[in-house]
N, C-alpha and C. Protein backbone atom coordinates (compact mmCIF):
# COMPACT_ATOMS: atom_id res chain seq x y z
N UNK A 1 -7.01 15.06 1.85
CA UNK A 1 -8.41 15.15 2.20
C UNK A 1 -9.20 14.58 1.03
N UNK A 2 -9.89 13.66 0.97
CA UNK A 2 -11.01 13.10 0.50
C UNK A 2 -12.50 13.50 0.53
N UNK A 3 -13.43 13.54 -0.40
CA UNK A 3 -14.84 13.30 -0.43
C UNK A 3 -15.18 12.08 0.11
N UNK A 4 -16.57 12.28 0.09
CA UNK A 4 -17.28 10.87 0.76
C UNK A 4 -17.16 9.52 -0.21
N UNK A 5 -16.95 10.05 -1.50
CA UNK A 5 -16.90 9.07 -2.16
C UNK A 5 -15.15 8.24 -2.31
N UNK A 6 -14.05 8.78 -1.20
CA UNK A 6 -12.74 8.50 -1.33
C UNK A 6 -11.82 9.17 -2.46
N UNK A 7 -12.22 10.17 -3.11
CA UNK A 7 -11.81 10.71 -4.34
C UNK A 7 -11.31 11.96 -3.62
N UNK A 8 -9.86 12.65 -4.53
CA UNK A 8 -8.89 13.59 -3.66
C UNK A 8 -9.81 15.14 -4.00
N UNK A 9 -9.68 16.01 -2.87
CA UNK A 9 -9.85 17.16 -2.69
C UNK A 9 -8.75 18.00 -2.75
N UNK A 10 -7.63 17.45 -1.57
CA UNK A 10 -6.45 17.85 -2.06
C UNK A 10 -5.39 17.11 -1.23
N UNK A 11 -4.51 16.89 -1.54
CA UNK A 11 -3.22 16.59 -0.75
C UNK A 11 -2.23 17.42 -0.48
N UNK A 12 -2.06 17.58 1.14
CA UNK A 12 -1.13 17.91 1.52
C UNK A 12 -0.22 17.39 2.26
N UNK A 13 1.21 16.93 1.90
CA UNK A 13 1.95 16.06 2.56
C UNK A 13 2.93 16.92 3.13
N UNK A 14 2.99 16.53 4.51
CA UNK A 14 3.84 17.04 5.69
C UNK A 14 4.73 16.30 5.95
N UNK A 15 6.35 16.90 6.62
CA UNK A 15 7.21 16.09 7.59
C UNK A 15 6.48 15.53 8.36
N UNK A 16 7.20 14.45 8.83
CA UNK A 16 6.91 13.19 10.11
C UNK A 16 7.03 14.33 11.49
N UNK A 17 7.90 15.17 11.79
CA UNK A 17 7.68 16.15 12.99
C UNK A 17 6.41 17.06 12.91
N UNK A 18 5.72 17.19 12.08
CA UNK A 18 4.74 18.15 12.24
C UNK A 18 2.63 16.92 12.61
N UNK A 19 2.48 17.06 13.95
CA UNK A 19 1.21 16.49 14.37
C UNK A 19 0.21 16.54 13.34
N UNK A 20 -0.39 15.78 13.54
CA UNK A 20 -1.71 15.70 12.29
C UNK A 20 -2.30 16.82 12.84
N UNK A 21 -2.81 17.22 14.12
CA UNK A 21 -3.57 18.74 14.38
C UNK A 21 -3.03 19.59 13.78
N UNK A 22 -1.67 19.60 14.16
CA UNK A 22 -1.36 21.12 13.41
C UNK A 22 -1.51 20.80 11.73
N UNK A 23 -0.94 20.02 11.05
CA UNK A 23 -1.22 19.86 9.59
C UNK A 23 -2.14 19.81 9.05
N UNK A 24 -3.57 20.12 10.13
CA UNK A 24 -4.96 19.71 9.43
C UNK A 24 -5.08 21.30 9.15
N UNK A 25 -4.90 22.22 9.90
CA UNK A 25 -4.89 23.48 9.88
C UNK A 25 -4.95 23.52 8.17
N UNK A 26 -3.58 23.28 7.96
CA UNK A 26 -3.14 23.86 6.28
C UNK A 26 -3.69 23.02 5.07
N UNK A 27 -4.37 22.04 5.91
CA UNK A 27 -4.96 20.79 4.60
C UNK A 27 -6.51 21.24 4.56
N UNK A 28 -7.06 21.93 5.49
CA UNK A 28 -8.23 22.23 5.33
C UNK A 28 -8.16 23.50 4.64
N UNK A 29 -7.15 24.51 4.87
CA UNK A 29 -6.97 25.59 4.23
C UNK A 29 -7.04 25.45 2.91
N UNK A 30 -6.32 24.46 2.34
CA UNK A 30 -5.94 24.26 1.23
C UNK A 30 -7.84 23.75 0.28
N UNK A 31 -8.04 22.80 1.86
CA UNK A 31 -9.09 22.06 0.88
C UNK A 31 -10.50 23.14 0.66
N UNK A 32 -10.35 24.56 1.96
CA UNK A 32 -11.47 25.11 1.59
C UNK A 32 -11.38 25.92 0.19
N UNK A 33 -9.81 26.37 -0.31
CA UNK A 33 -9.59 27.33 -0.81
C UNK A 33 -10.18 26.62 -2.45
N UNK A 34 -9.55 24.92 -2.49
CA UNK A 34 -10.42 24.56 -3.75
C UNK A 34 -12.14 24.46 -3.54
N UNK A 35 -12.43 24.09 -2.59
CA UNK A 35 -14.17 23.94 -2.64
C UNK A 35 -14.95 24.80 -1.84
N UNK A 36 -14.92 26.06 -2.06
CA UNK A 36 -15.45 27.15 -1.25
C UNK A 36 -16.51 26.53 -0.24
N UNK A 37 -17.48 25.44 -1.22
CA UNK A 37 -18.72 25.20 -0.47
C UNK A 37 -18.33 24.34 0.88
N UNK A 38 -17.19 23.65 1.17
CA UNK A 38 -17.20 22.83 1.98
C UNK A 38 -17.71 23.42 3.53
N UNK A 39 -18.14 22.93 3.67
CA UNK A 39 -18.75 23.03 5.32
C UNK A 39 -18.71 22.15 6.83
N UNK A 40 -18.10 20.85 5.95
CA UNK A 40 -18.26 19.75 7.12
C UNK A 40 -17.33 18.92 6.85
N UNK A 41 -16.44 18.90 7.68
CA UNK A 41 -15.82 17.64 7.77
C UNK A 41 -15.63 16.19 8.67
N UNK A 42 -14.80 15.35 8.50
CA UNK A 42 -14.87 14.27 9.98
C UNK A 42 -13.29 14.22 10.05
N UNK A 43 -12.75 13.64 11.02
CA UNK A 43 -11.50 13.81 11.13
C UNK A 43 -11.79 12.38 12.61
N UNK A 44 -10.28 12.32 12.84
CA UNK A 44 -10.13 11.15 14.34
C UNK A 44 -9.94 12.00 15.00
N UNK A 45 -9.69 11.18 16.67
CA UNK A 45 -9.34 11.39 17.67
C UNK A 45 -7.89 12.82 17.80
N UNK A 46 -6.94 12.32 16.60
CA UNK A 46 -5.62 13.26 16.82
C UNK A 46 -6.19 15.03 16.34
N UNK A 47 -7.68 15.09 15.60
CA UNK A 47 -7.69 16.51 15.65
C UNK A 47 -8.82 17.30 16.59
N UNK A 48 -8.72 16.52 17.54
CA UNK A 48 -9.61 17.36 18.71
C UNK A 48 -8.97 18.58 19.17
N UNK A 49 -9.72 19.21 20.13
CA UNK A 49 -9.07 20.36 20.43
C UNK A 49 -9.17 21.84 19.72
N UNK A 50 -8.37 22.58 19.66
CA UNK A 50 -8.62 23.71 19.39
C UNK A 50 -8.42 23.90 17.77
N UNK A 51 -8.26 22.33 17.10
CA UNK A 51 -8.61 22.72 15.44
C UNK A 51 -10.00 22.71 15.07
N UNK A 52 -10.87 22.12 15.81
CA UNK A 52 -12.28 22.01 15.63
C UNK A 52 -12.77 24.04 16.37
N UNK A 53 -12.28 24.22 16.76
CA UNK A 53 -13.08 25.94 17.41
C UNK A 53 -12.25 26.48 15.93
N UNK A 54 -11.28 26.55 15.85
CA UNK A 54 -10.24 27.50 14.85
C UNK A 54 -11.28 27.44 13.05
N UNK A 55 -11.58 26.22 12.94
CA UNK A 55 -11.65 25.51 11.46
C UNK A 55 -13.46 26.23 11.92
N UNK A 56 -14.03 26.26 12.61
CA UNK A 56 -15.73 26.91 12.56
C UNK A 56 -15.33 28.36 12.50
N UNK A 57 -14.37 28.80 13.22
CA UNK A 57 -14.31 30.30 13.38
C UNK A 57 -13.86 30.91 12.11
N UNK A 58 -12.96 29.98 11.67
CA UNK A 58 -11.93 31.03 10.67
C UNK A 58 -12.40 30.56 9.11
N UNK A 59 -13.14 29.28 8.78
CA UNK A 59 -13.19 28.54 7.50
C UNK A 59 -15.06 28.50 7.53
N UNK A 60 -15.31 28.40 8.09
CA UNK A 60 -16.79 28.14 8.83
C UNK A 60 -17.06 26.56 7.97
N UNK A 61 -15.72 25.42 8.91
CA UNK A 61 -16.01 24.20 8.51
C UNK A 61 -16.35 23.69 9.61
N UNK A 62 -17.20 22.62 9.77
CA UNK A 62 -17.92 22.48 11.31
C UNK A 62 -16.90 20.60 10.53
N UNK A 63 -16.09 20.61 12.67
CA UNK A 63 -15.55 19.28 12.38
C UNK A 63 -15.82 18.14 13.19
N UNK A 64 -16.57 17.02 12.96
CA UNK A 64 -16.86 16.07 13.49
C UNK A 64 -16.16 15.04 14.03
N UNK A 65 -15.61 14.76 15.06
CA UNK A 65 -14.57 13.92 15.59
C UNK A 65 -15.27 12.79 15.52
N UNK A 66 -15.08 11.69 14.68
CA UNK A 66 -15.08 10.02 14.82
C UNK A 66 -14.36 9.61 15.92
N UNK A 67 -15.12 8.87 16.16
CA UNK A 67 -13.79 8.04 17.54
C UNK A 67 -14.51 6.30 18.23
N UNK A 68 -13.47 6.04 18.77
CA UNK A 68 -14.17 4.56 19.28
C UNK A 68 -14.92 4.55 20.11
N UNK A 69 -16.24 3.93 20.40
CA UNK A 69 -16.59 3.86 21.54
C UNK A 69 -16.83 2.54 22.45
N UNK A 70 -15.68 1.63 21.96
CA UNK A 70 -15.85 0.42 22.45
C UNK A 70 -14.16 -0.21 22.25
N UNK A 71 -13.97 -1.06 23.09
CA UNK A 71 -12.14 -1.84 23.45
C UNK A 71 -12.51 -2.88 21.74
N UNK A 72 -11.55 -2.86 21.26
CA UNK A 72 -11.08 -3.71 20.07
C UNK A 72 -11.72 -3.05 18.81
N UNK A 73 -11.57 -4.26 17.96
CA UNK A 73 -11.86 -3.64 16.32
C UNK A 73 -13.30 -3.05 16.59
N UNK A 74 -13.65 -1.93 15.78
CA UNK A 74 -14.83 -1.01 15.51
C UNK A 74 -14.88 -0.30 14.14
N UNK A 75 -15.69 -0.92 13.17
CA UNK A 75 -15.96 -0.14 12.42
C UNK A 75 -16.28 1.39 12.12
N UNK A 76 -15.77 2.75 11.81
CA UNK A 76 -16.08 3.67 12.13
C UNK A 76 -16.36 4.65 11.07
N UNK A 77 -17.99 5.14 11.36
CA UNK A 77 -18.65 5.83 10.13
C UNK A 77 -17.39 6.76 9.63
N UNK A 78 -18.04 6.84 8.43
CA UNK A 78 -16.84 7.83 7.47
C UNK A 78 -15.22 7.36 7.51
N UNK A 79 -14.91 6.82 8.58
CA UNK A 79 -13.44 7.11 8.64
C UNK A 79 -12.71 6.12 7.87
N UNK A 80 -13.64 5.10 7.41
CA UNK A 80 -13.00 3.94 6.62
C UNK A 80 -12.83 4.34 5.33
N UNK A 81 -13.48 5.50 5.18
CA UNK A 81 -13.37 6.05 3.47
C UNK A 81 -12.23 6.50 3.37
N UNK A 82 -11.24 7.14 4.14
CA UNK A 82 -9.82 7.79 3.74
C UNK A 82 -8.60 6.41 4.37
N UNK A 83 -9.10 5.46 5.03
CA UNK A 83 -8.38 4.30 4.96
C UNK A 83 -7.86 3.37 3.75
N UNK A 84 -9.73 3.16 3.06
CA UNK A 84 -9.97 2.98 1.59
C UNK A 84 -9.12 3.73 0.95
N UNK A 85 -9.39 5.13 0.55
CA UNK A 85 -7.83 5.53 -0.05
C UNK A 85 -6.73 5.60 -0.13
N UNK A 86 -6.41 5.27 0.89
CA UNK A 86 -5.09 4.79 1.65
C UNK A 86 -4.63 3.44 0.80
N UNK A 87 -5.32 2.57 1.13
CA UNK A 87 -5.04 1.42 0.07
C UNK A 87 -4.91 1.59 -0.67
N UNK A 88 -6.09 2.03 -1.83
CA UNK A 88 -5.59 2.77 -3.07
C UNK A 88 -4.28 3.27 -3.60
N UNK A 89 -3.77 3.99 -2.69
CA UNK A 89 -2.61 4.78 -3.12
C UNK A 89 -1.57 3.82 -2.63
N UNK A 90 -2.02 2.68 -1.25
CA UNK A 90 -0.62 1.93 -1.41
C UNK A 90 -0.26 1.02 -2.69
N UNK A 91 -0.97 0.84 -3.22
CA UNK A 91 -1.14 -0.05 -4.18
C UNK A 91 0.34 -0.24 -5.32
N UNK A 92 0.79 1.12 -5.74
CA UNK A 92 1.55 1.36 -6.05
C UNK A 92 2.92 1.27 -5.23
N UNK A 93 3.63 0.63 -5.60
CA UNK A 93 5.38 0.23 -5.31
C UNK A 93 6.03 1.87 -4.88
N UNK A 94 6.06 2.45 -5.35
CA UNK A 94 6.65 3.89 -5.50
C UNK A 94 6.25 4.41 -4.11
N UNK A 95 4.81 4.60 -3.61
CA UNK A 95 3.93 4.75 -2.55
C UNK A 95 3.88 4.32 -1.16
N UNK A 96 4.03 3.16 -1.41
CA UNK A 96 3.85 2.28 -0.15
C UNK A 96 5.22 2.55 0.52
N UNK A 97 5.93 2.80 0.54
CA UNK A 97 7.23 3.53 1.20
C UNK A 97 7.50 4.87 1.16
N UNK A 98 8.30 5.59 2.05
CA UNK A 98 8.15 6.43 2.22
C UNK A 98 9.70 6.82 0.96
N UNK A 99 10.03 6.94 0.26
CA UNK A 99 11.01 7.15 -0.79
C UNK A 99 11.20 8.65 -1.15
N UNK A 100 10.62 9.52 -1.00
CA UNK A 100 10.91 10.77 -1.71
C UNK A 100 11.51 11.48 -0.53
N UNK A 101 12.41 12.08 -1.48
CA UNK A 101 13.41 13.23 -0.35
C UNK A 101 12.77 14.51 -0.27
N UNK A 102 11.72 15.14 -0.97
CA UNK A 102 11.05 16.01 -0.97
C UNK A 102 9.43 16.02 -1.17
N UNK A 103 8.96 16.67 -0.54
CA UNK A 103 7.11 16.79 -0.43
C UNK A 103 6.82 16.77 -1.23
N UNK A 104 7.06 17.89 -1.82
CA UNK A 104 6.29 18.10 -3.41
C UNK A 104 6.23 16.83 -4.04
N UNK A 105 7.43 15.84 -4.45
CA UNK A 105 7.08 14.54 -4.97
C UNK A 105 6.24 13.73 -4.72
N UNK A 106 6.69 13.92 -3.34
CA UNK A 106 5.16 12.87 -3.05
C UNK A 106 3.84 13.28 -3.00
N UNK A 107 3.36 14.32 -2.54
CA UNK A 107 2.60 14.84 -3.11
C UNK A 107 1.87 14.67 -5.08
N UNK A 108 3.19 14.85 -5.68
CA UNK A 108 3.22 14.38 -6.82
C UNK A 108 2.37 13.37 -7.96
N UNK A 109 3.71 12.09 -6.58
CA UNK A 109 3.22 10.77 -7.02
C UNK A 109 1.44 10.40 -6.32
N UNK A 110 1.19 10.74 -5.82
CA UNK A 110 0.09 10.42 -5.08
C UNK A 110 -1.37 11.28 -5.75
N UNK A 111 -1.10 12.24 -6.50
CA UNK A 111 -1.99 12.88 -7.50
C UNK A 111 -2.03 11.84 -8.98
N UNK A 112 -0.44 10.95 -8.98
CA UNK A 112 -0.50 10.48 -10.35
C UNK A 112 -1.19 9.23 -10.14
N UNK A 113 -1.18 8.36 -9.31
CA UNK A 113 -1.76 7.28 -8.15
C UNK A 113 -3.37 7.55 -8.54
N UNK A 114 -3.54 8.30 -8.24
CA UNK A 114 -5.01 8.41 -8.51
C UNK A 114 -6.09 8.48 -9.56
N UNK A 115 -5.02 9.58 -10.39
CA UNK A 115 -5.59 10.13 -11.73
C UNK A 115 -5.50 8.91 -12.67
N UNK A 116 -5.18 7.80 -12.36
CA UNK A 116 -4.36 6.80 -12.96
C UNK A 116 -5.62 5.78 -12.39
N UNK A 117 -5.92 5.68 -11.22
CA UNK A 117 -6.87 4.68 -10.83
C UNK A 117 -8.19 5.43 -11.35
N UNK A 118 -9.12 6.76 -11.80
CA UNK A 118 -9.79 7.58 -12.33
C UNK A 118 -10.04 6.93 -13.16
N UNK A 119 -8.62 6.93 -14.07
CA UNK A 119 -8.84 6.87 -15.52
C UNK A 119 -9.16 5.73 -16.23
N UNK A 120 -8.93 4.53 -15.13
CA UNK A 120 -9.09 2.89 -15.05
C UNK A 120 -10.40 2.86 -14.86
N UNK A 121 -10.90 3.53 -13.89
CA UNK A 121 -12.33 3.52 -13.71
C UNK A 121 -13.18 4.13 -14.72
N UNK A 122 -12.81 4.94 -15.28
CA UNK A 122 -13.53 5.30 -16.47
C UNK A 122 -13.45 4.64 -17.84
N UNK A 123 -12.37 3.77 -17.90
CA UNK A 123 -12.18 3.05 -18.98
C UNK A 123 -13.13 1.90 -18.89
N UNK A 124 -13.59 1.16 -18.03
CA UNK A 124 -13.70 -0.04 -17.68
C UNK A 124 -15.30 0.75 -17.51
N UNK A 125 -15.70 1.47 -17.22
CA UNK A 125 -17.30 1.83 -17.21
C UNK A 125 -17.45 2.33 -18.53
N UNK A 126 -16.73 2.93 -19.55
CA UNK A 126 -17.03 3.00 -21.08
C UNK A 126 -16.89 2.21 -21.55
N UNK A 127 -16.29 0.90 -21.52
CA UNK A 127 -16.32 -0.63 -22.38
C UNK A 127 -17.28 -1.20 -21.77
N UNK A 128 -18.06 -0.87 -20.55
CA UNK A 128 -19.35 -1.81 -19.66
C UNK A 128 -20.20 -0.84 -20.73
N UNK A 129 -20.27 0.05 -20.86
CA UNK A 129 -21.62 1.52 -21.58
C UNK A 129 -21.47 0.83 -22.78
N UNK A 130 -19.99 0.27 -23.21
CA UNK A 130 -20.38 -0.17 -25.24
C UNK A 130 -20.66 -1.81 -25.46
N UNK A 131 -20.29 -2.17 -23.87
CA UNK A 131 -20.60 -3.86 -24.64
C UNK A 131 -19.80 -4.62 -25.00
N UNK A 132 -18.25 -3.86 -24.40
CA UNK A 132 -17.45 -4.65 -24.35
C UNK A 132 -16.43 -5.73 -23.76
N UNK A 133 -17.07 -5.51 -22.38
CA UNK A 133 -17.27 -6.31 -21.26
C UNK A 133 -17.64 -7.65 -21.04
């Protein structure tokens, strides 16, 4: 789960047998338990249904289903921001395949993926702040 700005809230990586509905359950759990304040999220088409009543009732996160409303390519508010991260994290060799025999790793690698692209970004805006750019 991502902010608006594509930056991690939290990751939770699931088996390939478990539906994105049901896994949103435990990724929102996860993501309310770090940001108490959260209140709103967006999600696609795969978490309609009874995760949007469950996630207002039980988290009081109100969830906004993105979806297409037209045949072929469609740009779609918000949803390109966790695509964007997506790239991000393929970026890395290690990532872009599915390689780990256990969650937790990937999970792992995909926290180090980031903190790593962070830290690039902060380097490169403190040499723009001194002039060394």
């Amino acid at each position: 789960m991502v902010d608006t700005f594509g930056l991690l809230i939290t990751i939770v990586v699931h088996p390939a047998n478990v539906q994105d509905r049901d896994g949103g359950v435990s990724t929102l759990q996860a993501a309310k338990a770090k940001e108490p304040t959260l209140k709103r999220a967006w999600g696609d088409a795969a978490y309609r249904g009874q995760l949007v009543e469950r996630m207002r009732n039980d988290l009081g996160i109100e969830i906004e289903i993105v979806s297409r409303q037209q045949e072929g390519f469609e740009v779609l508010p918000w949803r390109w921001i966790v695509e964007r991260t997506f790239s991000w994290i393929n970026r890395y060799r290690r990532l872009s395949k599915d390689y780990e025999g256990l969650l937790e790793t990937a999970e792992s690698f995909i926290w180090v993926a980031l903190v790593r692209l962070l830290v690039s970004r902060l380097a490169d805006s403190s040499e723009s702040a001194a002039g060394l750019k």
